[in-house]
N, C-alpha and C. Protein backbone atom coordinates (compact mmCIF):
# COMPACT_ATOMS: atom_id res chain seq x y z
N UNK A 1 6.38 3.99 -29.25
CA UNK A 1 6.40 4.24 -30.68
C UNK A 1 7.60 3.53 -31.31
N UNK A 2 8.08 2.53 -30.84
CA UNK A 2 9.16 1.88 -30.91
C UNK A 2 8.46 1.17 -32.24
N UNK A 3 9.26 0.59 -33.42
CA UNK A 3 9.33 -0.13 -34.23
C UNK A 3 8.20 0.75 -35.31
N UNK A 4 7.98 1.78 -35.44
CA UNK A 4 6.60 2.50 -36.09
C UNK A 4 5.36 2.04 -35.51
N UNK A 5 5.12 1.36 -34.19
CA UNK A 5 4.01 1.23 -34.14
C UNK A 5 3.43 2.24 -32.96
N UNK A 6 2.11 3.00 -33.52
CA UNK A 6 1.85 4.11 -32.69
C UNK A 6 1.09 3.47 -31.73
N UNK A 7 0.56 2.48 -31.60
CA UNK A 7 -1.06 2.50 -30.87
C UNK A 7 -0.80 1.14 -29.78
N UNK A 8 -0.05 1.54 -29.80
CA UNK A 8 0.52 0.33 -28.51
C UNK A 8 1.24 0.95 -27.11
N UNK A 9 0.65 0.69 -26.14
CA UNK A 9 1.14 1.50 -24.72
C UNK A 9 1.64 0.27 -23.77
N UNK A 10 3.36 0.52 -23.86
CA UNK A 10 3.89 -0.69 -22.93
C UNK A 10 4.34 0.09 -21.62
N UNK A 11 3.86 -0.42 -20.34
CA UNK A 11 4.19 0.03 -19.02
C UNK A 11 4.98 -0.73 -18.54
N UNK A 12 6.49 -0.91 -18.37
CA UNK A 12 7.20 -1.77 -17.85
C UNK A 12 7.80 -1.26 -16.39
N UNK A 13 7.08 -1.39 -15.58
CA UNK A 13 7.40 -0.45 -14.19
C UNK A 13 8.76 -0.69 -13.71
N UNK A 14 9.54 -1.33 -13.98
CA UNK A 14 10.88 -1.56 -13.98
C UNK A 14 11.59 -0.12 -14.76
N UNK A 15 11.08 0.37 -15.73
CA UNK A 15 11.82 1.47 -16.33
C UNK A 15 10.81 3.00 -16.23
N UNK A 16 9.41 2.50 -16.59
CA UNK A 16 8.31 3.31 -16.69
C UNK A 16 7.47 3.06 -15.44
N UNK A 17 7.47 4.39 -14.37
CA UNK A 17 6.58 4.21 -13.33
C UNK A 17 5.14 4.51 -13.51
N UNK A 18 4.09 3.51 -12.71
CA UNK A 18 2.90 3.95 -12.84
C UNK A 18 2.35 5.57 -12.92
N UNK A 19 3.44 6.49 -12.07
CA UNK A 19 2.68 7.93 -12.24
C UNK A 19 3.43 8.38 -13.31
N UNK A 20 4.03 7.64 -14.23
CA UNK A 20 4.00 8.22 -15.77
C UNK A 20 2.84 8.28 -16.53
N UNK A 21 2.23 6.59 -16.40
CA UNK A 21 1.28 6.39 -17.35
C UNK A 21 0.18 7.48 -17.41
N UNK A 22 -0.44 6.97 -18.36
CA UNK A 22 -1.84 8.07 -18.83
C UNK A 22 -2.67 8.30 -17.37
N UNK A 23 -3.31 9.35 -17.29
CA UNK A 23 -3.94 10.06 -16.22
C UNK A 23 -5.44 9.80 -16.78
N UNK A 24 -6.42 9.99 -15.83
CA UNK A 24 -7.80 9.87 -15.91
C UNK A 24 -7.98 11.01 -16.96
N UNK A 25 -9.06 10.52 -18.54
CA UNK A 25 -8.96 12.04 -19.07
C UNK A 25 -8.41 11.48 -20.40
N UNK A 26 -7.36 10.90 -20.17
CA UNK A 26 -6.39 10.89 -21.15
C UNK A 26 -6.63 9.02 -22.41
N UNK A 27 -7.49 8.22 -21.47
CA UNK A 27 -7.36 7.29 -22.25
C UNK A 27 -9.20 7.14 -22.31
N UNK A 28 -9.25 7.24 -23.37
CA UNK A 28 -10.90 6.99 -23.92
C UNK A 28 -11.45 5.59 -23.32
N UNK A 29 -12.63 5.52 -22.72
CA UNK A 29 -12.98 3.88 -23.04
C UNK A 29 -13.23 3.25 -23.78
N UNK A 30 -13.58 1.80 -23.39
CA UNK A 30 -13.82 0.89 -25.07
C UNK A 30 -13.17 1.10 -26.03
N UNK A 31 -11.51 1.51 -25.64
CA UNK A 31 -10.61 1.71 -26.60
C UNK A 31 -9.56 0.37 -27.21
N UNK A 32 -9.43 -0.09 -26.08
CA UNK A 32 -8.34 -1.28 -25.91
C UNK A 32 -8.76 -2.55 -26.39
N UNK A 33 -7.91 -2.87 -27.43
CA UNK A 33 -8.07 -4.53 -28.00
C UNK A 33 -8.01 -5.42 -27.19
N UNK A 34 -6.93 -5.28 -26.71
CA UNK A 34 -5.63 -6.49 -25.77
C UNK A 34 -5.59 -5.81 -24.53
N UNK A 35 -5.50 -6.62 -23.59
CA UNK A 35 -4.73 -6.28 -22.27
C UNK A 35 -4.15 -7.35 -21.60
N UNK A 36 -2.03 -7.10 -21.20
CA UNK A 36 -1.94 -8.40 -20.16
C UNK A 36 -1.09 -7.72 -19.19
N UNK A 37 -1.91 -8.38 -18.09
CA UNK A 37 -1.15 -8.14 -17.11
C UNK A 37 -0.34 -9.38 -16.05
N UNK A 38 0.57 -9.35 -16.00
CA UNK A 38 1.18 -10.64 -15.39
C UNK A 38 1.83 -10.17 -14.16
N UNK A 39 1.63 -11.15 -12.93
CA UNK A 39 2.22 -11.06 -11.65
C UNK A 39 1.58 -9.44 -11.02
N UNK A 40 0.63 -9.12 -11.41
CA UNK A 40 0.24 -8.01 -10.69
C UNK A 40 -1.05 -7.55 -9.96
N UNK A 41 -2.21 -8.19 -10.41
CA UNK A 41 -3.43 -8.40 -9.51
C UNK A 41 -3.72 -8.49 -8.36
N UNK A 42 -2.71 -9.29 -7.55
CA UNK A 42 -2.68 -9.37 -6.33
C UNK A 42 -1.73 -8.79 -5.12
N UNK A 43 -1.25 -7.57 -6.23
CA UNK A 43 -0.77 -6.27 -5.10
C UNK A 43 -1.76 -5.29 -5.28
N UNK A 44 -2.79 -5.36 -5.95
CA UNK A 44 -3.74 -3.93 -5.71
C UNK A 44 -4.32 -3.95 -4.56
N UNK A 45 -4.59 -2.98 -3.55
CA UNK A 45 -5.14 -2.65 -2.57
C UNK A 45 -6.85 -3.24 -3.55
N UNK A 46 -6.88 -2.66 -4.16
CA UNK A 46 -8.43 -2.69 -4.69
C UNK A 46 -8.45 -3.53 -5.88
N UNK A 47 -8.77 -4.72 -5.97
CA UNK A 47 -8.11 -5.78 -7.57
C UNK A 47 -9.62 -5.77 -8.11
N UNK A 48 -10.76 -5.45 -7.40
CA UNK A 48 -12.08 -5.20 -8.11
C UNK A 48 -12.34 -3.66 -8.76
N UNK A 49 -11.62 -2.90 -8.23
CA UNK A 49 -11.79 -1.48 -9.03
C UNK A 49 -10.90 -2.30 -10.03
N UNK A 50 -9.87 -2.24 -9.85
CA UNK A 50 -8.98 -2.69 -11.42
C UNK A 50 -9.79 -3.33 -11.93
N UNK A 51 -9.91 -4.38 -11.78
CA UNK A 51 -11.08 -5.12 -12.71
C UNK A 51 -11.98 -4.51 -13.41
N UNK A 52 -12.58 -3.65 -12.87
CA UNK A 52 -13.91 -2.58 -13.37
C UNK A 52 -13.25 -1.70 -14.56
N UNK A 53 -12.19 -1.60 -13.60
CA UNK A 53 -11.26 0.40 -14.41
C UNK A 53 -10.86 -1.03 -16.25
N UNK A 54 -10.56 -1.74 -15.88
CA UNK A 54 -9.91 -2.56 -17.41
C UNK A 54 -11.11 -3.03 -18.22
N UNK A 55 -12.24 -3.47 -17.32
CA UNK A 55 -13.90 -3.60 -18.04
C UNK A 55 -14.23 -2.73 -19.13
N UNK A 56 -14.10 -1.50 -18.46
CA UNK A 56 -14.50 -0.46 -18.50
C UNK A 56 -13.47 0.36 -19.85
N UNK A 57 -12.65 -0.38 -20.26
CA UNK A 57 -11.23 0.53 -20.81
C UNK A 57 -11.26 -0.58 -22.40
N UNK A 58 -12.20 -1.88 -22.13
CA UNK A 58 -12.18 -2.94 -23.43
C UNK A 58 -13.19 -2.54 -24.37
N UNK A 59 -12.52 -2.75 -25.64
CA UNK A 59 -13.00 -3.10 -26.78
C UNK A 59 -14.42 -3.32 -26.72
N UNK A 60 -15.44 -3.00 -26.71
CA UNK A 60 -16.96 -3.75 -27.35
C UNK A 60 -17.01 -4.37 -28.26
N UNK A 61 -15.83 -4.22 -29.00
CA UNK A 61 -15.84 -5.14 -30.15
C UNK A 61 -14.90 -6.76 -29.94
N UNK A 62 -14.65 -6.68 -28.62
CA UNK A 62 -14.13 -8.11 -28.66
C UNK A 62 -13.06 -8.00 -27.96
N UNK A 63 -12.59 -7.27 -26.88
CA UNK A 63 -11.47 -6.55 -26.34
C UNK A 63 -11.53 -7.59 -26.02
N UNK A 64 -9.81 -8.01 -25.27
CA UNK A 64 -9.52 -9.17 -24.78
C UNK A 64 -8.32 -8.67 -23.51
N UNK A 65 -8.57 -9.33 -22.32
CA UNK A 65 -7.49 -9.32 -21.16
C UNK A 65 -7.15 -11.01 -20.67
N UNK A 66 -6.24 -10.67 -20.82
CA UNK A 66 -5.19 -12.08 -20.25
C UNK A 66 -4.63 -11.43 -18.87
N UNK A 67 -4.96 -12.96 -17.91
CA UNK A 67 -4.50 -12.42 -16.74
C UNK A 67 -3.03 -13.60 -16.36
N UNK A 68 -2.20 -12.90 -15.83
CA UNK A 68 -1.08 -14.38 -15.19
C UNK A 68 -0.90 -13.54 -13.98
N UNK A 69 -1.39 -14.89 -13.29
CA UNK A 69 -1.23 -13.84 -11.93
C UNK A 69 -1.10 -15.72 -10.36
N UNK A 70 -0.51 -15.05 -9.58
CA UNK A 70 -0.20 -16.26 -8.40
C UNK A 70 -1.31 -16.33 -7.97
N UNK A 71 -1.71 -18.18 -7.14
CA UNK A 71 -2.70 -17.68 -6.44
C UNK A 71 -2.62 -17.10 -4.94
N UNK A 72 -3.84 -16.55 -4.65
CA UNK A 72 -3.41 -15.95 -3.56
C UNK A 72 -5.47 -15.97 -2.79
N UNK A 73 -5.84 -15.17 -2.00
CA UNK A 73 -6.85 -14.72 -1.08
C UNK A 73 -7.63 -14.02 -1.63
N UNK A 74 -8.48 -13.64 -1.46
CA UNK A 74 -9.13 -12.50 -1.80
C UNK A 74 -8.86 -11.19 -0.48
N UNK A 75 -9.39 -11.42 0.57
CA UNK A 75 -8.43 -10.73 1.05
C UNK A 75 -7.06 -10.46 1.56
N UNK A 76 -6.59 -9.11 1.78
CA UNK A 76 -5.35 -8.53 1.79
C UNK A 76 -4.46 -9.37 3.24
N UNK A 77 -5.24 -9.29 4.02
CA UNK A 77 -4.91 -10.12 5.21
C UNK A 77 -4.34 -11.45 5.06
N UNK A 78 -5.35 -12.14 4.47
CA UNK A 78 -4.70 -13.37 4.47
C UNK A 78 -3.66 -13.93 3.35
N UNK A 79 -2.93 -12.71 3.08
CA UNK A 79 -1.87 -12.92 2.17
C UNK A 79 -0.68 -12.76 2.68
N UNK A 80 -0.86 -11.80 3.51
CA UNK A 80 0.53 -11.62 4.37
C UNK A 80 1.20 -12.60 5.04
C-alpha cells in the first residue's frame, strides 16, 4: 500500500517470505492484470503447476505474465 496504491501485491522474498503471501482462498481468479517473475521458474520443484496456478490467477481480459528466467532443463536432474 506503499505510495496510495492499494491493488498491487509486491513479494520480494528477500524481505517478504513466500509463507507470508496470500494463502489458497484468499486471492480470487482471473484477478491479475500483470505478472513478473524474474530468476525464479527454474527452482520450482513443479514449474508446470506454477504455470497453471498463474493461468489460472490472469485477467480474461488480457492478463499479462512476463517471464525472465535462465536457461536451464526441464528436468530437475539435469540441472544439478
Amino acid at each position: 500500500e506503499q505510495e496510495g496504491v492499494k491493488n498491487i501485491v509486491l513479494c520480494d522474498v528477500a524481505k517478504r517470505t513466500v509463507d507470508k503471501g496470500p494463502r489458497p482462498g484468499q486471492v480470487v481468479d482471473n484477478t491479475f492484470e500483470f505478472v513478473y517473475s524474474h530468476d525464479l521458474l527454474h527452482d520450482m520443484t513443479n514449474p508446470r503447476a506454477l504455470i497453471r496456478e498463474i493461468r489460472g490467477r490472469l485477467s480474461r481480459r488480457g492478463g499479462c505474465w512476463v517471464i525472465v528466467d535462465v536457461k536451464c532443463r526441464e528436468r530437475l536432474e539435469d540441472n544439478l
